[in-house]
C-alpha atoms as a PDB file:
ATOM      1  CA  UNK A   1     -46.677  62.505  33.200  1.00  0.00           C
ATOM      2  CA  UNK A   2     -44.299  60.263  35.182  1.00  0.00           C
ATOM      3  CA  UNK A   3     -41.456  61.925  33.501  1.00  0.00           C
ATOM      4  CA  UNK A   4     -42.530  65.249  35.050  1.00  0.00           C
ATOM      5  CA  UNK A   5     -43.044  63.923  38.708  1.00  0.00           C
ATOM      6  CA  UNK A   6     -39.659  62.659  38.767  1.00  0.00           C
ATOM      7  CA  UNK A   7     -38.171  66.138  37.602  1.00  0.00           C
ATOM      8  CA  UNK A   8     -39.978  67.637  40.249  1.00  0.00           C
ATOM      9  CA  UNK A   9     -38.544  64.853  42.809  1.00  0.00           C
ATOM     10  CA  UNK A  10     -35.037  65.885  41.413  1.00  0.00           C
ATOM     11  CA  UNK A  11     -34.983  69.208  42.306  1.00  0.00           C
ATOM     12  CA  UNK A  12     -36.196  68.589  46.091  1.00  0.00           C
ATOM     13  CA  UNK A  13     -33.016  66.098  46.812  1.00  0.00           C
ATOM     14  CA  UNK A  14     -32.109  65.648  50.303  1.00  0.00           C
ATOM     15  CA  UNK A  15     -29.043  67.136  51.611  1.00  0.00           C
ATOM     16  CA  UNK A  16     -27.497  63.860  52.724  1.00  0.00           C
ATOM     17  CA  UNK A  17     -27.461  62.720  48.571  1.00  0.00           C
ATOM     18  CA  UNK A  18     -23.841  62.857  47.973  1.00  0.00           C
ATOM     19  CA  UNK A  19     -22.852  65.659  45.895  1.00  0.00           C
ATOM     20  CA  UNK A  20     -21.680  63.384  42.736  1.00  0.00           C
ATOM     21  CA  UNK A  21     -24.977  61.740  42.753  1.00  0.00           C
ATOM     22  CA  UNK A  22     -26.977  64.834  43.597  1.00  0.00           C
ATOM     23  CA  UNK A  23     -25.069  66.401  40.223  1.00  0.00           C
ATOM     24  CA  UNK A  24     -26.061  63.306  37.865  1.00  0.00           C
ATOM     25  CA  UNK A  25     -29.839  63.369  39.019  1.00  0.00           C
ATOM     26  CA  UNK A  26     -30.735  67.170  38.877  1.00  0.00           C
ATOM     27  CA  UNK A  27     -29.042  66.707  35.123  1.00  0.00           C
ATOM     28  CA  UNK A  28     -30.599  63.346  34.293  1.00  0.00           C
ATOM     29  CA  UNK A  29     -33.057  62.865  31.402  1.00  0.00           C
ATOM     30  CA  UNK A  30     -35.961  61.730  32.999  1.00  0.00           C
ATOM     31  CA  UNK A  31     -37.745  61.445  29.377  1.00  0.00           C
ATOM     32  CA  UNK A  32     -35.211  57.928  29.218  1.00  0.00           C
ATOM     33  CA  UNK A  33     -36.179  56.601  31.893  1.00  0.00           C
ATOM     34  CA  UNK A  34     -37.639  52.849  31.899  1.00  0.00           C
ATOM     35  CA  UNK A  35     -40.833  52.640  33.104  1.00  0.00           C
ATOM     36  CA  UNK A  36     -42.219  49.598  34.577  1.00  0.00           C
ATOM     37  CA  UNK A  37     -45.681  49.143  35.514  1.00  0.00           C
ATOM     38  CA  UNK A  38     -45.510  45.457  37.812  1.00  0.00           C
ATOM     39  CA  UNK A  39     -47.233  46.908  40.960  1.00  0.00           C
ATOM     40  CA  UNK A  40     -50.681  48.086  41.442  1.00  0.00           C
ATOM     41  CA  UNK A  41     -50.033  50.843  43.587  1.00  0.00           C
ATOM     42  CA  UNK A  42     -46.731  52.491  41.670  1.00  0.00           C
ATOM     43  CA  UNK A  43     -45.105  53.450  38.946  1.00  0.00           C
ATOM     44  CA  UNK A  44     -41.571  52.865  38.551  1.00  0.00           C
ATOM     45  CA  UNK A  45     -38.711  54.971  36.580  1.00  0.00           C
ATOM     46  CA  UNK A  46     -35.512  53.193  36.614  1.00  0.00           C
ATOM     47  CA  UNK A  47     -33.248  55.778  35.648  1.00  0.00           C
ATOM     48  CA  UNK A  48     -30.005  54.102  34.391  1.00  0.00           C
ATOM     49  CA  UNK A  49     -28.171  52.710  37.954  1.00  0.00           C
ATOM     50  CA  UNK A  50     -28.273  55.770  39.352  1.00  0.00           C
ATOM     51  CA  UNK A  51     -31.823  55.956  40.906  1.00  0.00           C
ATOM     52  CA  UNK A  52     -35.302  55.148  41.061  1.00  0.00           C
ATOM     53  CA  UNK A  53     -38.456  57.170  41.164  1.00  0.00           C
ATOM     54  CA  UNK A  54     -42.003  55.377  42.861  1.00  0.00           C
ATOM     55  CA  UNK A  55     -44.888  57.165  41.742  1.00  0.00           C
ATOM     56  CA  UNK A  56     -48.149  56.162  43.845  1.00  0.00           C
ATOM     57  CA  UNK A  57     -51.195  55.644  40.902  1.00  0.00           C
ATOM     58  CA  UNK A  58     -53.067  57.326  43.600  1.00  0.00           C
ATOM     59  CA  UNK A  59     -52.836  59.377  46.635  1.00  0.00           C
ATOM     60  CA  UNK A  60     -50.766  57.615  49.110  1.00  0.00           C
ATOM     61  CA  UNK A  61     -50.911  58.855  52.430  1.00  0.00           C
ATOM     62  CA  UNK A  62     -48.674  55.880  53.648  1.00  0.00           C
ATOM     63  CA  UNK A  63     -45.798  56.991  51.185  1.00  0.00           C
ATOM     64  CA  UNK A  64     -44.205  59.292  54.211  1.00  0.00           C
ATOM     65  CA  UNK A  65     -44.712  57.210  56.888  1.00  0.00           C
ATOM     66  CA  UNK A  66     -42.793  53.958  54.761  1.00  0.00           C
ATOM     67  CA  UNK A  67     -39.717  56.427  53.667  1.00  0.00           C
ATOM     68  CA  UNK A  68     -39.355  56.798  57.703  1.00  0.00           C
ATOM     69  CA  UNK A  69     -39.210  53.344  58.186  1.00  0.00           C
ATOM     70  CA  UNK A  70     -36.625  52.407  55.891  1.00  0.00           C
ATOM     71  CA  UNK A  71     -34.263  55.171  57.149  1.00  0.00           C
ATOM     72  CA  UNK A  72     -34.821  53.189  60.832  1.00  0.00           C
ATOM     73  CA  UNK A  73     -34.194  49.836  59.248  1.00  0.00           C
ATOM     74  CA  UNK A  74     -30.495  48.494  60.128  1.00  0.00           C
ATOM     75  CA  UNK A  75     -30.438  45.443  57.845  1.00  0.00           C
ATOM     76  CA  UNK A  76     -27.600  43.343  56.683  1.00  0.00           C
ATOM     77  CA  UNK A  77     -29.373  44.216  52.997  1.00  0.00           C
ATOM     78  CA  UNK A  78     -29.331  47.220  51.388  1.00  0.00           C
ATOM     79  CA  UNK A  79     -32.800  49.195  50.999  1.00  0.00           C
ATOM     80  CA  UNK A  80     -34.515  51.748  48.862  1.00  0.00           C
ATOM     81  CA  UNK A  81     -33.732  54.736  50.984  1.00  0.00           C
ATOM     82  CA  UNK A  82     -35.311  58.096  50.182  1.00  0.00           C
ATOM     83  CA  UNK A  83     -33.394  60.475  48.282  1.00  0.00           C
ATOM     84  CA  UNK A  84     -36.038  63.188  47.737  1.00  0.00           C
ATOM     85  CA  UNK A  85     -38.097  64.876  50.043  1.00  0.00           C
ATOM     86  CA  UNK A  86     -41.890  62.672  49.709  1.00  0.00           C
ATOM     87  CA  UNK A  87     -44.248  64.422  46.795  1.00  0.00           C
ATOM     88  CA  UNK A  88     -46.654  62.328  45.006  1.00  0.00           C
ATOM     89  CA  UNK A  89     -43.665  60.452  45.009  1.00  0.00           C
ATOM     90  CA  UNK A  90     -39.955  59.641  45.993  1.00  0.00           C
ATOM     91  CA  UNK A  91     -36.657  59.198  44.467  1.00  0.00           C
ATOM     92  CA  UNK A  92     -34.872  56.348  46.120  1.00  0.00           C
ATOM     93  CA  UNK A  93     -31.995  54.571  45.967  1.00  0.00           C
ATOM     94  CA  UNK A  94     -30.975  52.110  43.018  1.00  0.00           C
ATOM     95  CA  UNK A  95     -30.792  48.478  44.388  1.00  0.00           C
ATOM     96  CA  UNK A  96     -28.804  45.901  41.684  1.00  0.00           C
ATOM     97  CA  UNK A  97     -29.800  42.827  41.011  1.00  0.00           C
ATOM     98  CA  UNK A  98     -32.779  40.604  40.397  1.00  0.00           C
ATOM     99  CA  UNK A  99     -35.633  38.464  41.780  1.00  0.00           C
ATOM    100  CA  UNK A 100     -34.241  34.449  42.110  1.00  0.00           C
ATOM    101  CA  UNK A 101     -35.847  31.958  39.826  1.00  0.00           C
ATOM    102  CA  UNK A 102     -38.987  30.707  41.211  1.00  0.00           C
ATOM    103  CA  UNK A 103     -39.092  27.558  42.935  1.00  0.00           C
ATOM    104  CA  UNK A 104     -35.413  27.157  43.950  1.00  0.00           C
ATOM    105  CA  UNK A 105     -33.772  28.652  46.954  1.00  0.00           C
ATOM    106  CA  UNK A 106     -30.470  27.742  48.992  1.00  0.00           C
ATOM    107  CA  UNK A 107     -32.486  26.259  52.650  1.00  0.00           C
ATOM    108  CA  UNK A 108     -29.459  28.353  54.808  1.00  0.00           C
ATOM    109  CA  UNK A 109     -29.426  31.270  53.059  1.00  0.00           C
ATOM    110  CA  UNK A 110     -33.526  31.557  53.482  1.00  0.00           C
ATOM    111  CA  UNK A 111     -33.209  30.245  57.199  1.00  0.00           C
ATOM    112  CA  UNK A 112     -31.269  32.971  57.645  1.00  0.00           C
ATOM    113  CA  UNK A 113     -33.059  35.618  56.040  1.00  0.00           C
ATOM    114  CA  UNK A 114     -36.218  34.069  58.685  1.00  0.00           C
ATOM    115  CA  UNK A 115     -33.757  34.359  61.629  1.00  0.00           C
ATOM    116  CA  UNK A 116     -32.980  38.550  60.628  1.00  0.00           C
ATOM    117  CA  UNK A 117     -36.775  39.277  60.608  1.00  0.00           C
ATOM    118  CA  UNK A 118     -37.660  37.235  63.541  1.00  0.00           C
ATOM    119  CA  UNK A 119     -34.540  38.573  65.623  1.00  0.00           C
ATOM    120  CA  UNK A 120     -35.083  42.088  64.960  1.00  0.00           C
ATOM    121  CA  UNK A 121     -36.420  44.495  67.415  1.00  0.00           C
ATOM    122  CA  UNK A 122     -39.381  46.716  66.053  1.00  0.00           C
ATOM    123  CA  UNK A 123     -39.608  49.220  69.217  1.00  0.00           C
ATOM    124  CA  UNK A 124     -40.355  52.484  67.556  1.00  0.00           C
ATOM    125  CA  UNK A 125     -40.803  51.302  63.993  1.00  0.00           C
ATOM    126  CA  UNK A 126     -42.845  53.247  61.615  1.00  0.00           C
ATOM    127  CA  UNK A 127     -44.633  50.404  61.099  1.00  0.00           C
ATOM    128  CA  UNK A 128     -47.923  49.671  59.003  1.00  0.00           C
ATOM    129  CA  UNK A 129     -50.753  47.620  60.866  1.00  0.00           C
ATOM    130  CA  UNK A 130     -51.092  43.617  60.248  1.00  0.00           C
ATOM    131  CA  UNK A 131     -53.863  43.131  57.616  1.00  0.00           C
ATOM    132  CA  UNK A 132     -53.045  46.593  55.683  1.00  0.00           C
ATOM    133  CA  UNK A 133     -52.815  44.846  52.618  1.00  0.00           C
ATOM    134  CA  UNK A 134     -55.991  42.903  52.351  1.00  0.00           C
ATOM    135  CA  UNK A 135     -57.654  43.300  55.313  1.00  0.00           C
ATOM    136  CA  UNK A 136     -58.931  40.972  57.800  1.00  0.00           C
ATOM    137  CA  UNK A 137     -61.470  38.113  56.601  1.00  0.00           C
ATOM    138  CA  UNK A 138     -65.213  39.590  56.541  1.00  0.00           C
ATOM    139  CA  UNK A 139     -68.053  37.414  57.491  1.00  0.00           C
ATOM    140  CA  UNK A 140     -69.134  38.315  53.930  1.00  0.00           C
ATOM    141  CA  UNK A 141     -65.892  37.441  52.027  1.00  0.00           C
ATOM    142  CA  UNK A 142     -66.132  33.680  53.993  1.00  0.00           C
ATOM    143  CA  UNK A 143     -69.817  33.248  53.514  1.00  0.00           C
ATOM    144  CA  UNK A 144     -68.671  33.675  49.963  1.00  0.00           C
ATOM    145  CA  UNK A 145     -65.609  31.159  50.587  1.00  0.00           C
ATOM    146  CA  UNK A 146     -68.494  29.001  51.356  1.00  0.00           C
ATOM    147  CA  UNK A 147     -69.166  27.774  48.024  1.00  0.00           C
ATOM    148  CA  UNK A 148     -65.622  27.069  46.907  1.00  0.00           C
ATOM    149  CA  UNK A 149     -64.202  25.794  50.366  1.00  0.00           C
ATOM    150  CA  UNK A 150     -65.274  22.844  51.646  1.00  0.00           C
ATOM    151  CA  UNK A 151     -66.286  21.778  55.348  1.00  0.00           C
ATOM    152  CA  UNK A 152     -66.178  25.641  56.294  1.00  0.00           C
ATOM    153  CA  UNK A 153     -62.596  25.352  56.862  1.00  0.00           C
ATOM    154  CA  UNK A 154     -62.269  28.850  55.749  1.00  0.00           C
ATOM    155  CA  UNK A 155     -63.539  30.207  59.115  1.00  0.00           C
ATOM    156  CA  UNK A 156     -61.411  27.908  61.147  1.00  0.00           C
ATOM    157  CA  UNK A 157     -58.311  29.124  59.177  1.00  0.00           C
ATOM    158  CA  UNK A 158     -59.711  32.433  59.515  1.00  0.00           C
ATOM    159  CA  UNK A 159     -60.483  32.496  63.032  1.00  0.00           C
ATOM    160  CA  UNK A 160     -56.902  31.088  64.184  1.00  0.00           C
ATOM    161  CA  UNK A 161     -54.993  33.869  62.212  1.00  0.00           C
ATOM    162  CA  UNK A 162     -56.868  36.751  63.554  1.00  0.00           C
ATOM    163  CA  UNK A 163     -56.388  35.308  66.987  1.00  0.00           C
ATOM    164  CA  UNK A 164     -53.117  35.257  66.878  1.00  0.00           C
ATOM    165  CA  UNK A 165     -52.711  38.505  64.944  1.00  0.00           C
ATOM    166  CA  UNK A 166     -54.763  40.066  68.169  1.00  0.00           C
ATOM    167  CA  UNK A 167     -53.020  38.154  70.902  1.00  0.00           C
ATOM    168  CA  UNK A 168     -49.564  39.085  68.890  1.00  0.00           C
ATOM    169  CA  UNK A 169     -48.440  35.255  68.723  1.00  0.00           C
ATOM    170  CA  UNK A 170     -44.667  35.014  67.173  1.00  0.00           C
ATOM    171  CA  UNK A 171     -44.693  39.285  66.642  1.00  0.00           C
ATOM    172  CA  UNK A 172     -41.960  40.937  65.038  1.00  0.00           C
ATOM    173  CA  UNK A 173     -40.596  42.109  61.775  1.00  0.00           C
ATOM    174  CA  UNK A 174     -42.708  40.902  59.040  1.00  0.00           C
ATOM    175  CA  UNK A 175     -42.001  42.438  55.496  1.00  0.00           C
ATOM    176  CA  UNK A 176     -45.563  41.935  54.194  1.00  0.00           C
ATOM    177  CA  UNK A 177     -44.550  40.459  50.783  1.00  0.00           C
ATOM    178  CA  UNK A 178     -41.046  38.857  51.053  1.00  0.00           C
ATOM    179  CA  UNK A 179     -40.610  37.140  47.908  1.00  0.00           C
ATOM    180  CA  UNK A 180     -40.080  37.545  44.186  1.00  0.00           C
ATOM    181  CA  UNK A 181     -39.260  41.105  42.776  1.00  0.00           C
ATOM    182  CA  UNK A 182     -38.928  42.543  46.193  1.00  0.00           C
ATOM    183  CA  UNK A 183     -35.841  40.859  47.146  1.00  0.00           C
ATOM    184  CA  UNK A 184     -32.787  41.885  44.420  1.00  0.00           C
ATOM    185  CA  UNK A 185     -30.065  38.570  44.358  1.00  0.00           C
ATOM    186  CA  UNK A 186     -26.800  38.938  42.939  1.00  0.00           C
ATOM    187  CA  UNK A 187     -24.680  35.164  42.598  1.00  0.00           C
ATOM    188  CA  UNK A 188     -27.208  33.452  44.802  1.00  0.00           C
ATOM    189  CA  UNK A 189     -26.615  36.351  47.709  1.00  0.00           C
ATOM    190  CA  UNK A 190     -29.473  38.285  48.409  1.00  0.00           C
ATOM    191  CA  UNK A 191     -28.768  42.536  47.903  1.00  0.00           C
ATOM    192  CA  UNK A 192     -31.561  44.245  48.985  1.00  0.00           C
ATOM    193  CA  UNK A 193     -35.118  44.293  50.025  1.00  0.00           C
ATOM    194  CA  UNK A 194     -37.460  46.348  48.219  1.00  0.00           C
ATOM    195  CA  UNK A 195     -41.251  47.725  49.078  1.00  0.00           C
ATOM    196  CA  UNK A 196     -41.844  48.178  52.915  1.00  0.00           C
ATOM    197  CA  UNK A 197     -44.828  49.311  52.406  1.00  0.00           C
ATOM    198  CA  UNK A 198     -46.816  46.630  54.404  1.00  0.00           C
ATOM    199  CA  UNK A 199     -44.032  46.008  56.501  1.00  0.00           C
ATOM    200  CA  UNK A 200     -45.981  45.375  60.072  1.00  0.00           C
ATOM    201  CA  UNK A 201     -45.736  43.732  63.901  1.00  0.00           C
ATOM    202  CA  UNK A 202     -47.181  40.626  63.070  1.00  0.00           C
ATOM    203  CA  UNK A 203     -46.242  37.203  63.085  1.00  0.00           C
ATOM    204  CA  UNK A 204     -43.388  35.998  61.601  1.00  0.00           C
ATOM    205  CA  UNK A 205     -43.904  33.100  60.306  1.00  0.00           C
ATOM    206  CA  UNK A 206     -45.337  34.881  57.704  1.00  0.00           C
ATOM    207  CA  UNK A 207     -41.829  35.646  56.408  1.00  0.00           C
ATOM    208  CA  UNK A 208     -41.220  31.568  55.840  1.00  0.00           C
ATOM    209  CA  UNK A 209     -44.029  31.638  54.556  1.00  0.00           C
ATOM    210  CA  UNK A 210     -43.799  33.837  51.821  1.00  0.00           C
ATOM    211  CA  UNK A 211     -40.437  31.919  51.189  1.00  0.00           C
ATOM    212  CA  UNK A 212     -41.546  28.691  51.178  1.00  0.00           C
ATOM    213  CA  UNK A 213     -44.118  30.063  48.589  1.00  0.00           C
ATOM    214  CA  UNK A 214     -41.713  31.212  45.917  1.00  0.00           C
ATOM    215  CA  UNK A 215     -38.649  29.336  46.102  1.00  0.00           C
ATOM    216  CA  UNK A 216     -40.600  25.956  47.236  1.00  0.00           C
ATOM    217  CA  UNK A 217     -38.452  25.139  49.830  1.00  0.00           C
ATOM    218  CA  UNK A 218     -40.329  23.281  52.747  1.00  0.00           C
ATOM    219  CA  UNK A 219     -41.140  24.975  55.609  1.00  0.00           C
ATOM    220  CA  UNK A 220     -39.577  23.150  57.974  1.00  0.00           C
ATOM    221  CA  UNK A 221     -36.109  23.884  56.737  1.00  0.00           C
ATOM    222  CA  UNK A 222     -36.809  27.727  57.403  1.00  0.00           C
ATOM    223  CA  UNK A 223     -38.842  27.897  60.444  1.00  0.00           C
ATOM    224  CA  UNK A 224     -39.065  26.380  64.198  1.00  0.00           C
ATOM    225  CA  UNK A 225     -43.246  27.141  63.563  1.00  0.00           C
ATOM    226  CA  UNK A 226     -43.529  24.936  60.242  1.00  0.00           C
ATOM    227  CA  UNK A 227     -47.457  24.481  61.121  1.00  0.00           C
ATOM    228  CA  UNK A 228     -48.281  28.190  61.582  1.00  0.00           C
ATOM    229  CA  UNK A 229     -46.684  29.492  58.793  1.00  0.00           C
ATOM    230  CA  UNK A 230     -48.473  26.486  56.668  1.00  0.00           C
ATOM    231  CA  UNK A 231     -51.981  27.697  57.972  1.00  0.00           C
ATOM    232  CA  UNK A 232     -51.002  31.685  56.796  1.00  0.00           C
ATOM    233  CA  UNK A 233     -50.113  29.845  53.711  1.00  0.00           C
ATOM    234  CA  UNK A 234     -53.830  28.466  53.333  1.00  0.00           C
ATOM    235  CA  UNK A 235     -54.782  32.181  55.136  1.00  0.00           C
ATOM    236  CA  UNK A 236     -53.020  33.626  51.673  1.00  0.00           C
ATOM    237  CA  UNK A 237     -54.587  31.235  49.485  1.00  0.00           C
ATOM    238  CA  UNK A 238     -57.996  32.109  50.556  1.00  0.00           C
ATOM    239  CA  UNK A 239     -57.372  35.663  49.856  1.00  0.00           C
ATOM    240  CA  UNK A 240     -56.965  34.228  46.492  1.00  0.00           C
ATOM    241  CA  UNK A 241     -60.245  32.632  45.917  1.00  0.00           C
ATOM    242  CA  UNK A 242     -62.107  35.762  47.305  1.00  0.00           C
ATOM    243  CA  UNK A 243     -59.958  38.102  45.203  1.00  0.00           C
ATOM    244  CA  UNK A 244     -61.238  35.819  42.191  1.00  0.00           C
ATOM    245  CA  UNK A 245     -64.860  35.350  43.162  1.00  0.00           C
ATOM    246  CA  UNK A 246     -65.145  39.166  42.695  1.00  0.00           C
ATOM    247  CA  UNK A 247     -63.486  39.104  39.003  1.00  0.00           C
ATOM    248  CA  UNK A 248     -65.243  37.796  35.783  1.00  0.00           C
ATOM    249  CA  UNK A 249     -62.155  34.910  35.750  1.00  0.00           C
ATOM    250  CA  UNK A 250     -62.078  32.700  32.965  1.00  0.00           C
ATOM    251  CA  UNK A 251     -62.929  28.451  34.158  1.00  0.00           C
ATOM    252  CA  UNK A 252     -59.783  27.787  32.601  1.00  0.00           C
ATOM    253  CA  UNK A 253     -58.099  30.532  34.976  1.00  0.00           C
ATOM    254  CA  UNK A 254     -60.579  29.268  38.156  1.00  0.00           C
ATOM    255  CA  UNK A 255     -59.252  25.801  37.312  1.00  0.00           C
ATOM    256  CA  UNK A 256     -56.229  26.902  37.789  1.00  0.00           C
ATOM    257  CA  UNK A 257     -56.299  28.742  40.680  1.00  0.00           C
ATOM    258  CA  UNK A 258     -57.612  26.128  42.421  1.00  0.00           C
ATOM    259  CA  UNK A 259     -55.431  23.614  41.605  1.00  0.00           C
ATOM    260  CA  UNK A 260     -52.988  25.746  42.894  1.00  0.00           C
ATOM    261  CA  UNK A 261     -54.335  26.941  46.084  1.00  0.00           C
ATOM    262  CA  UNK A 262     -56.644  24.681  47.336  1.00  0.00           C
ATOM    263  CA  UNK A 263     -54.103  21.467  48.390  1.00  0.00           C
ATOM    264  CA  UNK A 264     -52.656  24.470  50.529  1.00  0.00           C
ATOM    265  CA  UNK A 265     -55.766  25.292  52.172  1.00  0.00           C
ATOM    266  CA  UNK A 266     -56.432  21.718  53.127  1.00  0.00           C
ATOM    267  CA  UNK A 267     -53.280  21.363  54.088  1.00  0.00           C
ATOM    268  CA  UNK A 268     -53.780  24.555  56.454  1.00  0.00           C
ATOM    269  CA  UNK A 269     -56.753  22.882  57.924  1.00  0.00           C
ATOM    270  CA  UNK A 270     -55.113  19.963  58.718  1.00  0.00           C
ATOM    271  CA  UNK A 271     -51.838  21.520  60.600  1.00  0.00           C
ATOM    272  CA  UNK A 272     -54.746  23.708  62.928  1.00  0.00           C
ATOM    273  CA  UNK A 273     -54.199  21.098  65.579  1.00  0.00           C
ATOM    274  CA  UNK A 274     -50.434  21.867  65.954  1.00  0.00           C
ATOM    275  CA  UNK A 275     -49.578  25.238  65.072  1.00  0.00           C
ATOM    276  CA  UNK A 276     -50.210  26.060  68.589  1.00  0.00           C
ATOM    277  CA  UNK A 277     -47.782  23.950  70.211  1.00  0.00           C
END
């Protein structure tokens, strides 16, 4: 029961939780909680503004090693921060605020966001690896692309983002999935930053990236490296199609999905010849 886990969380507090706060959680009614289900990996009780509990679905033996890195982080954004010592779950810190409406986004204020990650020094970061998420492309999962990708432009995009991955092109701060209910806004300010979890020395251009993805702001307003972080965007899209070759989709929901993925795959293809310079 989630209601349980986070009753057990609530009695293994950390002794920085102020005291006030510390007194309202060991009390709170975990049973009123709201529970929301959006990821695939957690469970999440909201209780009231005063905390939240993750819950892994499974075993997560990354849990720990995340709750570290957030404590390093020195953001201008507030973060989930443990309260609770890490079983089969944390408390963390309440973080107001919402996701921004898709497909809108003030070009400064996401330039700027960029400029934070890119900036910021990762030297002894507990940091996840680059691929964590998904994993690198298989020979397998692009044979597959194969079908649905034309002019095998799968294993060009493919081959350019592991090299730079291995030759650590652009590394720094990446977040991993730096959009839509992981970023809290408040009056067109951004809050906080939620779910590290993939948070890896990689390139950043994957942070415009993931911008330019949800608020649909072009790329070149939020990077100096418009073309790489267009070919991770047809590098993400491909992860798409495999993802979906794998499920028993719908042609209405394939249709779809490739309307929506495949100009930026082409579109990846074609920037290969400058995302180098």
């Amino acid at each position: 029961m989630p209601a349980a886990r986070a009753y057990r969380l609530a009695q293994q507090l950390l002794p920085t939780v102020p005291t006030e706060l510390a007194e309202a959680l060991t009390k709170y009614n975990w049973h009123d909680a709201q529970l929301v289900e959006r990821g695939k990996d957690h469970l999440i009780l909201l209780a009231d503004e005063l905390a939240v509990a993750r819950l892994p679905r499974r075993t997560d033996a990354q849990l720990a090693r995340t709750m570290r890195l957030i404590d390093q982080l020195d953001l201008p954004w507030m973060l989930p921060t443990p309260l609770s010592a890490v079983d089969d779950g944390v408390l963390q810190t309440y973080i107001p605020g919402t996701a921004h409406p898709h497909g809108v986004g003030d070009p400064n204020t996401l330039a700027n966001i960029v400029t934070v990650f890119g900036e910021y020094d990762t030297t002894g970061l507990a940091l996840n690896t680059p691929f964590a998420q998904r994993g690198r492309f298989t020979n397998a999962m692009l044979t597959a692309l194969d079908a649905v990708v034309a002019d095998q432009m799968a294993w060009e995009i493919a081959d350019h983002v592991h090299g730079w991955t291995d030759d650590e092109v652009g590394a720094g701060l990446v977040h991993g999935d730096l959009a839509g209910h992981n970023m809290h806004w408040v009056g067109g300010q951004l809050v906080g930053v939620l779910d590290w979890d993939y948070a890896a020395r990689w390139d950043t251009a994957l942070n415009a990236t993931y911008l330019s993805l949800w608020h649909g702001v072009a790329l070149e307003e939020l990077t100096p490296t418009p073309h790489r972080a267009r070919v991770w965007s047809g590098a993400l899209g491909l992860y798409s199609l495999a993802n979906a070759l794998t499920w028993d989709i719908s042609a209405a929901g394939w249709r779809r999905l490739n309307k929506k993925v495949q100009p930026r795959i082409l579109a990846a293809y074609q920037a290969l010849p400058y995302a180098e310079d």
